[in-house]
PDB file of N, CA and C in Angstrom:
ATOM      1  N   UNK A   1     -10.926   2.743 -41.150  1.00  0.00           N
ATOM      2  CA  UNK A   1      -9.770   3.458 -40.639  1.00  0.00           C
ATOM      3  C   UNK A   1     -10.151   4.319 -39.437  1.00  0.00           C
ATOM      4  N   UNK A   2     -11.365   4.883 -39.339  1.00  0.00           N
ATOM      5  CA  UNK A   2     -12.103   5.917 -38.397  1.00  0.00           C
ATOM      6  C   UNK A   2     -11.711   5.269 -36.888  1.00  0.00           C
ATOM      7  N   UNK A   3     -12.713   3.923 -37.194  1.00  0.00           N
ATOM      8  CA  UNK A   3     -13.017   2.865 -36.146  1.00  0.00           C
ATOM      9  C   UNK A   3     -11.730   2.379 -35.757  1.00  0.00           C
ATOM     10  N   UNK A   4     -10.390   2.109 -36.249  1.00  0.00           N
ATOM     11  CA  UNK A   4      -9.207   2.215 -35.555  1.00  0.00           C
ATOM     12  C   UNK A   4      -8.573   3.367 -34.990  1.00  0.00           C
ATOM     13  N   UNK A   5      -8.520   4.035 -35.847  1.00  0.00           N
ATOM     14  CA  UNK A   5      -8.067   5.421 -34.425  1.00  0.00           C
ATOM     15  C   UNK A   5      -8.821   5.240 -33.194  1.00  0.00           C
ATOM     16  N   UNK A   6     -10.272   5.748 -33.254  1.00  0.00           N
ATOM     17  CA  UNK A   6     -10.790   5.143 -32.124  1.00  0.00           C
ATOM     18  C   UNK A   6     -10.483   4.381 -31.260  1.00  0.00           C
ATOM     19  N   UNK A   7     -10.407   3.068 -31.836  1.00  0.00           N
ATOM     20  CA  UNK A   7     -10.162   2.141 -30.906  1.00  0.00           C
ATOM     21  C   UNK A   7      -8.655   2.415 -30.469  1.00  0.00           C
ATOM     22  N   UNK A   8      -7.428   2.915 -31.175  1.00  0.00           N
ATOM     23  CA  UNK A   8      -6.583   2.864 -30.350  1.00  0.00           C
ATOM     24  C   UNK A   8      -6.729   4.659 -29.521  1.00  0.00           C
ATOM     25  N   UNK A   9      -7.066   5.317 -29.767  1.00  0.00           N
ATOM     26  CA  UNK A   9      -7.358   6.640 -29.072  1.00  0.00           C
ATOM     27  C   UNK A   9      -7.750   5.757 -27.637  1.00  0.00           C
ATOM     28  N   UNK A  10      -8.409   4.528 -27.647  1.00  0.00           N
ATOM     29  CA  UNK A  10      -9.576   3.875 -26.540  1.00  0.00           C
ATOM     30  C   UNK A  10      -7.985   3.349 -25.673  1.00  0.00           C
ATOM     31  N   UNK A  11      -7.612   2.492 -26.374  1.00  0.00           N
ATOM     32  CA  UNK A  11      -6.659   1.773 -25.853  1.00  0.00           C
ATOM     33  C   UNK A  11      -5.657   2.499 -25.068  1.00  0.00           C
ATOM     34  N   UNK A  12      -4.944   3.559 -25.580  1.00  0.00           N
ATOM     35  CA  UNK A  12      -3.861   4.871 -25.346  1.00  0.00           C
ATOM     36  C   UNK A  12      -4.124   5.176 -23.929  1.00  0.00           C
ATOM     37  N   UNK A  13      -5.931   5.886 -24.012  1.00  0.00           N
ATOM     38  CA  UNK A  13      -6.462   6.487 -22.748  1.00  0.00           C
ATOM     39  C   UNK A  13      -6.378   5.417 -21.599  1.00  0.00           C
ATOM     40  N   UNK A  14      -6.389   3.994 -21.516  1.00  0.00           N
ATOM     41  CA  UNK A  14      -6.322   3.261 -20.578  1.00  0.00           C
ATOM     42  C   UNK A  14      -4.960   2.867 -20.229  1.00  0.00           C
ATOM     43  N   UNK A  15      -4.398   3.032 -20.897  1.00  0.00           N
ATOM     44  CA  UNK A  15      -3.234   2.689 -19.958  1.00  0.00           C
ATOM     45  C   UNK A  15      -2.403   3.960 -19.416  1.00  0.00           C
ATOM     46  N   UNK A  16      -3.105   5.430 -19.925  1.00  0.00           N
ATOM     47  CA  UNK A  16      -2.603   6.463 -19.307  1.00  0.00           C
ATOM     48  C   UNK A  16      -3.247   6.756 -17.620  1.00  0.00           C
ATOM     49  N   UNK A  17      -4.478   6.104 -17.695  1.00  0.00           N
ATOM     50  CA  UNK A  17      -5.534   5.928 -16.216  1.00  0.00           C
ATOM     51  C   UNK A  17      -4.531   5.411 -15.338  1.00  0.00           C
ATOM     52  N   UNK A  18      -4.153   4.545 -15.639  1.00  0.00           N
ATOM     53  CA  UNK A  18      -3.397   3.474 -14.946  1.00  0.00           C
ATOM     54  C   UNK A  18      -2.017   4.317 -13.965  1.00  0.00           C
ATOM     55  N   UNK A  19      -1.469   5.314 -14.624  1.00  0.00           N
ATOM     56  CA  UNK A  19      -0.360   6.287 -14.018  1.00  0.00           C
ATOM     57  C   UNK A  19      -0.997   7.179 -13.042  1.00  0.00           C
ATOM     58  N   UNK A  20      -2.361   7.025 -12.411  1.00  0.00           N
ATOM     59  CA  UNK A  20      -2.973   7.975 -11.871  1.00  0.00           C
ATOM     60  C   UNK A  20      -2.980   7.535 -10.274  1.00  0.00           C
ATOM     61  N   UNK A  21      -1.858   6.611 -10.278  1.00  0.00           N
ATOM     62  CA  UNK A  21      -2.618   6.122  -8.590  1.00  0.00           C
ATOM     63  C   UNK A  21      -2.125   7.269  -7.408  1.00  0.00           C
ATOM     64  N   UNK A  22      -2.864   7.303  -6.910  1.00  0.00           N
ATOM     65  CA  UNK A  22      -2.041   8.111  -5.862  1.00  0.00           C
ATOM     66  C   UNK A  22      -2.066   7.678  -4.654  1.00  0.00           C
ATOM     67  N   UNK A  23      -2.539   6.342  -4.370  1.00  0.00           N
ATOM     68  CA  UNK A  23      -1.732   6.059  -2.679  1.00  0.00           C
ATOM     69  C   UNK A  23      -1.256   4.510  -2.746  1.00  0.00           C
ATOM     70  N   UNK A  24      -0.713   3.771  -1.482  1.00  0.00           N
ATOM     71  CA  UNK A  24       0.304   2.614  -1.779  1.00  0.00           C
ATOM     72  C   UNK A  24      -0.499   1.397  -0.736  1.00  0.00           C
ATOM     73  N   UNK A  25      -0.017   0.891  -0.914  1.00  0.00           N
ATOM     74  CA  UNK A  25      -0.038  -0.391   0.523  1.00  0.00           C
ATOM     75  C   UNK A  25       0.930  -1.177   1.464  1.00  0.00           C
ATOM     76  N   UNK A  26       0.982  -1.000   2.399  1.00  0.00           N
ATOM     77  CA  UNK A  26       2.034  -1.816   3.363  1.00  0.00           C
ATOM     78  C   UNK A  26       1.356  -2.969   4.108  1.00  0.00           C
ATOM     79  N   UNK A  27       2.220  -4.074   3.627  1.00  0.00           N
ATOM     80  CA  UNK A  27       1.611  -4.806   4.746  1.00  0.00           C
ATOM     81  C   UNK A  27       2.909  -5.998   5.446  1.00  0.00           C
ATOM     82  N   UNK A  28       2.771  -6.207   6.164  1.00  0.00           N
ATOM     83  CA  UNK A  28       3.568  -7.438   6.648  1.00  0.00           C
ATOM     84  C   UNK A  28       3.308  -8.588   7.867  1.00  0.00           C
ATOM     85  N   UNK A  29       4.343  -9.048   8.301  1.00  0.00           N
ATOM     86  CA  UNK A  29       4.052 -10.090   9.579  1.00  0.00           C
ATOM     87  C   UNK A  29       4.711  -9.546  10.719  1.00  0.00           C
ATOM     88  N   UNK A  30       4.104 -10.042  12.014  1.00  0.00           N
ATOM     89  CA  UNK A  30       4.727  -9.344  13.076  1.00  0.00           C
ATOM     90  C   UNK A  30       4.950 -10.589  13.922  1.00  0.00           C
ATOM     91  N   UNK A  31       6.135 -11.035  14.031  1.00  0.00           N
ATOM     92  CA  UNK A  31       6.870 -12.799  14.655  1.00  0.00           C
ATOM     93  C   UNK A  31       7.947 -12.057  15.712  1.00  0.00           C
ATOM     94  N   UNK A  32       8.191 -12.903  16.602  1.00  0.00           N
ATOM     95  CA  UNK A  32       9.141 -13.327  17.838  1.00  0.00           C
ATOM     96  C   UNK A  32      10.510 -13.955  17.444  1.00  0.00           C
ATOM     97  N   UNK A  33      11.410 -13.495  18.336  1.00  0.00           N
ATOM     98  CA  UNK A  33      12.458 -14.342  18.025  1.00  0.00           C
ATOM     99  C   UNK A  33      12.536 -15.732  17.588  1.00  0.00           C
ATOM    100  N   UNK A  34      11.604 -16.543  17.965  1.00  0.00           N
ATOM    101  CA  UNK A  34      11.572 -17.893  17.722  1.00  0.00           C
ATOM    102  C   UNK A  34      10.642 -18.042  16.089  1.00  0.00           C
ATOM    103  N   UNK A  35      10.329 -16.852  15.472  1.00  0.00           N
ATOM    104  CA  UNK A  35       9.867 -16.852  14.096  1.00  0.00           C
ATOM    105  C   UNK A  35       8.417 -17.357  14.323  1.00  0.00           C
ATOM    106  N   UNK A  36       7.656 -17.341  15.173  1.00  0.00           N
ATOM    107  CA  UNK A  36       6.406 -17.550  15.192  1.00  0.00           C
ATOM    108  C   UNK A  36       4.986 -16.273  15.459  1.00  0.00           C
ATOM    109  N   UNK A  37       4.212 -16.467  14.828  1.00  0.00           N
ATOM    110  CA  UNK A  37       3.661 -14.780  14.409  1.00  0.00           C
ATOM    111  C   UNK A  37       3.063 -14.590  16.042  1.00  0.00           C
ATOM    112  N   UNK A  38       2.788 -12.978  16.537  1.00  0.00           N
ATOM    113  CA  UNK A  38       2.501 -12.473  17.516  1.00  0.00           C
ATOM    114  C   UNK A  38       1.269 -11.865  17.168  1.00  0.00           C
ATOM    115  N   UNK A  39       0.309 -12.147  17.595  1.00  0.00           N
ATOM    116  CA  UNK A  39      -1.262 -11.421  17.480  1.00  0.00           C
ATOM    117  C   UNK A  39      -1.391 -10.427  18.252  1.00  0.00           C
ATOM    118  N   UNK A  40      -2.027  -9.345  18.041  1.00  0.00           N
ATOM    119  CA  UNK A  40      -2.756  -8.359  18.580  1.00  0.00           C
ATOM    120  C   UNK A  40      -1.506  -7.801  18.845  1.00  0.00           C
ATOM    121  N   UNK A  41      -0.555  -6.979  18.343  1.00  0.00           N
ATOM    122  CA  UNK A  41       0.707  -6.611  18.245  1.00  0.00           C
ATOM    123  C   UNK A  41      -0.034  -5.077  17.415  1.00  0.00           C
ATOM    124  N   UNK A  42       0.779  -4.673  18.025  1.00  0.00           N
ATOM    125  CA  UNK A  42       0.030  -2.639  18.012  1.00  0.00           C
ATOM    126  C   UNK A  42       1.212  -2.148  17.044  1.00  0.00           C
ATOM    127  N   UNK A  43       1.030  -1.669  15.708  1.00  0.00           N
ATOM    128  CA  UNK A  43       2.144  -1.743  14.510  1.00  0.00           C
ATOM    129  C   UNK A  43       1.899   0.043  14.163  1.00  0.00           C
ATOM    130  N   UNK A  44       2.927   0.878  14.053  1.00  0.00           N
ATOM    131  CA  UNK A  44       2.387   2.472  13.702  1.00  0.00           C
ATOM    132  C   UNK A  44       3.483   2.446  12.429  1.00  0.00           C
ATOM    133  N   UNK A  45       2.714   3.039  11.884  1.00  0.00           N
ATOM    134  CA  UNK A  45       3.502   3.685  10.352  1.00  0.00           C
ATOM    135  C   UNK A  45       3.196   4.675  10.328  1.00  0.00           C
ATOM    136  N   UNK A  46       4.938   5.656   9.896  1.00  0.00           N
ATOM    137  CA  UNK A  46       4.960   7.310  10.350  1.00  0.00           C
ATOM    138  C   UNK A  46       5.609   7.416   8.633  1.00  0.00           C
ATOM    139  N   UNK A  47       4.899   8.047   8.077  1.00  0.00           N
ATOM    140  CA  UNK A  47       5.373   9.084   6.571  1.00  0.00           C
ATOM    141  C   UNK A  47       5.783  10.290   7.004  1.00  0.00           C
ATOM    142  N   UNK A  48       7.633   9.957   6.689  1.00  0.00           N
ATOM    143  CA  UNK A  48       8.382  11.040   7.466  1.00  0.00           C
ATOM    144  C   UNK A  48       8.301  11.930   7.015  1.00  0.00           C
ATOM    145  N   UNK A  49       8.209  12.165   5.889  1.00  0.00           N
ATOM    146  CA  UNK A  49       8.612  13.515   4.769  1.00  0.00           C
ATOM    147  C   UNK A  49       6.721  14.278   5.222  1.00  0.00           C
ATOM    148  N   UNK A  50       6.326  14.216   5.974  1.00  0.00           N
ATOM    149  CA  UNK A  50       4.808  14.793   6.271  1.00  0.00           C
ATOM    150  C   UNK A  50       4.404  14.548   7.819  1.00  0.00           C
ATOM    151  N   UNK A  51       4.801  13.112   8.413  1.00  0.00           N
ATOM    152  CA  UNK A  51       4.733  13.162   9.788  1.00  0.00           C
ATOM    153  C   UNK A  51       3.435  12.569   9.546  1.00  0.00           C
ATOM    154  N   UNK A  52       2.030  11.797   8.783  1.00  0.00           N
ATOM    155  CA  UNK A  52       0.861  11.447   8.660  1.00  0.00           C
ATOM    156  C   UNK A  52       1.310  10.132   9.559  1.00  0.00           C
ATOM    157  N   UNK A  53       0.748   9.578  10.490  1.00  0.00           N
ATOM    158  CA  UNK A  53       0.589   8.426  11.017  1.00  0.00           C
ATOM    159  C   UNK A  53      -0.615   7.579  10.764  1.00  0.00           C
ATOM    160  N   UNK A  54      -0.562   6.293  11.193  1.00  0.00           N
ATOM    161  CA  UNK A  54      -1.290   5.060  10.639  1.00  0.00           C
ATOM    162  C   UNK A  54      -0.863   3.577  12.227  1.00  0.00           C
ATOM    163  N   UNK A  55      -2.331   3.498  12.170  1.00  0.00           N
ATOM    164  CA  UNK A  55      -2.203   2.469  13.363  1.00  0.00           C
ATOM    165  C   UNK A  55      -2.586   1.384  12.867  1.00  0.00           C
ATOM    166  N   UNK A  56      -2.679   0.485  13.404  1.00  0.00           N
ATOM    167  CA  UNK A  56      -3.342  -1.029  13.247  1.00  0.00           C
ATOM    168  C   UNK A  56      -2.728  -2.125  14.173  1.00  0.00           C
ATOM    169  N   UNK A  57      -3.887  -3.022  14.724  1.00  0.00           N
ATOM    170  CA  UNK A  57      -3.414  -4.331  15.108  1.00  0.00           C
ATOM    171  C   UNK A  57      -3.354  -5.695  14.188  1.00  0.00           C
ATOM    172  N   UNK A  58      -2.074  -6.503  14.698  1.00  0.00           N
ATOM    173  CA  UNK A  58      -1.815  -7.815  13.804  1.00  0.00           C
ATOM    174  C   UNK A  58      -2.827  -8.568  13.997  1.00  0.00           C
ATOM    175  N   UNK A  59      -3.412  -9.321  13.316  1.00  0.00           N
ATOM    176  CA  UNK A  59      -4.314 -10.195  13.140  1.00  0.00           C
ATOM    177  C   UNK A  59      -3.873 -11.725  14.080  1.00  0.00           C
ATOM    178  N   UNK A  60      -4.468 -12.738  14.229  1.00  0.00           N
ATOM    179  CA  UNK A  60      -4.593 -13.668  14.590  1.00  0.00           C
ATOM    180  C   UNK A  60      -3.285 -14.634  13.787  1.00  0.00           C
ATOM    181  N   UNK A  61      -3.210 -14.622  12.496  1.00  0.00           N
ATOM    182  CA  UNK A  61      -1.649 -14.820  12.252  1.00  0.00           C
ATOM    183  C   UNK A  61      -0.557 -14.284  12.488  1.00  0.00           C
ATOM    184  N   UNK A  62      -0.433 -12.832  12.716  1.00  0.00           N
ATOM    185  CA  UNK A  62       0.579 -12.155  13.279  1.00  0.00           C
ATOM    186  C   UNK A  62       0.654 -10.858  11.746  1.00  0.00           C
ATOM    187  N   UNK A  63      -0.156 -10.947  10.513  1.00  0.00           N
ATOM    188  CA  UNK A  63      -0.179 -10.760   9.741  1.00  0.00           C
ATOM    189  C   UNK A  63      -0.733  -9.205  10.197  1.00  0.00           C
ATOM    190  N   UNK A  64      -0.473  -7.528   9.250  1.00  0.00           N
ATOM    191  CA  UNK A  64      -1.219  -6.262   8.995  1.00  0.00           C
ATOM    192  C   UNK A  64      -0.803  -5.978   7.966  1.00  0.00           C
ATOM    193  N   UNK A  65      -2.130  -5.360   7.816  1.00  0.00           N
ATOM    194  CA  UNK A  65      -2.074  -4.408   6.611  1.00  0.00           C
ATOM    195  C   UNK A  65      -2.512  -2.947   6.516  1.00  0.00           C
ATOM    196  N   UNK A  66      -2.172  -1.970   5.637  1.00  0.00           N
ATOM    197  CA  UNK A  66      -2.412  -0.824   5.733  1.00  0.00           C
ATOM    198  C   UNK A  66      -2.191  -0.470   4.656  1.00  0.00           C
ATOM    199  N   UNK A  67      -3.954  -0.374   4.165  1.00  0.00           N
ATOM    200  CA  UNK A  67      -4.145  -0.151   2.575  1.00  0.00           C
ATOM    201  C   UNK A  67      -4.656   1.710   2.136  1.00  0.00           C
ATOM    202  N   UNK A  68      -4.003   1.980   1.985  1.00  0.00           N
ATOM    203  CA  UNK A  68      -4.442   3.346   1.253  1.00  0.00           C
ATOM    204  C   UNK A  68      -3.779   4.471   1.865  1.00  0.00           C
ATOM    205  N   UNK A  69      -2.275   3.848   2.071  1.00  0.00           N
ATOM    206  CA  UNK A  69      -1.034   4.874   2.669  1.00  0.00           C
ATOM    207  C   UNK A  69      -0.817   5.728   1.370  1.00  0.00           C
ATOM    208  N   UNK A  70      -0.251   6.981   2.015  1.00  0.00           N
ATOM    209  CA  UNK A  70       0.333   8.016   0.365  1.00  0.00           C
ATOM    210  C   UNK A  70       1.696   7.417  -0.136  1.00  0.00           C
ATOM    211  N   UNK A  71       1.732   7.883  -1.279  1.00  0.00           N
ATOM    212  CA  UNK A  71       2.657   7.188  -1.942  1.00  0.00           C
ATOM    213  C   UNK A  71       3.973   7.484  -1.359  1.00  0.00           C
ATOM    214  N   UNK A  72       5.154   7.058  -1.942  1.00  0.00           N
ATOM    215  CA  UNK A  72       6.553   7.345  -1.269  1.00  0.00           C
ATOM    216  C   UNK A  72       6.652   7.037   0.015  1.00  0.00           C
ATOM    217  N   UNK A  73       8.023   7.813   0.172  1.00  0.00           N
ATOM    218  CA  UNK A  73       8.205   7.192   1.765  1.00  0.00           C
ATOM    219  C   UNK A  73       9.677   8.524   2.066  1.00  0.00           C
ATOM    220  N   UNK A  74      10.277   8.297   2.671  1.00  0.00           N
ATOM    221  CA  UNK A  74       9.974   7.132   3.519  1.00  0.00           C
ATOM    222  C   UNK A  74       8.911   6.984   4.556  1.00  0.00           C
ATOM    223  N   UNK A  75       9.224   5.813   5.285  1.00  0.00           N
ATOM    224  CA  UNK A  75       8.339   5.269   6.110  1.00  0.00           C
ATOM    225  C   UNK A  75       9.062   4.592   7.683  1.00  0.00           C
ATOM    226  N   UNK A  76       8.991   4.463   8.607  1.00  0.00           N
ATOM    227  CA  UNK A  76       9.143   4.331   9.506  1.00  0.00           C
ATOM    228  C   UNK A  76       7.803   3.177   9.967  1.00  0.00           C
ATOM    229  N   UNK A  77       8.182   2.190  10.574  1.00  0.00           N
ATOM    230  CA  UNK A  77       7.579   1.115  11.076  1.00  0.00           C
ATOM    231  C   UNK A  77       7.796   0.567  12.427  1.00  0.00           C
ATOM    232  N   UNK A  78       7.348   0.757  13.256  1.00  0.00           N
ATOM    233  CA  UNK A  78       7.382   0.165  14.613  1.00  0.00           C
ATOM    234  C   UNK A  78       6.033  -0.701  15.097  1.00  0.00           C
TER     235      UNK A  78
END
């Protein structure tokens, strides 16, 4: 009986970890009117509620990402 509490005391604590994240990810494609992706395309993300900015260029597919933005938003994308 010991060894089950335990183990669920074990179990409980991991999925409470899990509520701890504190930042997000954006990512998307950056295409032309004709729907075909645009490389090296200069992309800023502004977190309005703080004003924190975030740069990056599109990749060779037209593809960015921007991993370890704060959570919420909004967000503003140009």
């Amino acid at each position: 009986m010991k060894n089950f509490l335990l183990l669920l005391l074990f179990l409980l604590s991991i999925s409470v970890s899990y509520g701890q994240v504190t930042t997000a990810n954006i990512d998307g494609q950056v295409t032309d009117a004709k729907n075909e992706a645009v490389p090296g395309a200069t992309i800023v993300v502004i977190h309005e509620p703080t004003g924190t900015k975030y740069a990056t260029t599109s990749r060779a597919d037209g593809h960015y990402a921007f991993p370890n933005v704060r959570i919420g938003g909004p967000y503003t994308i140009t």
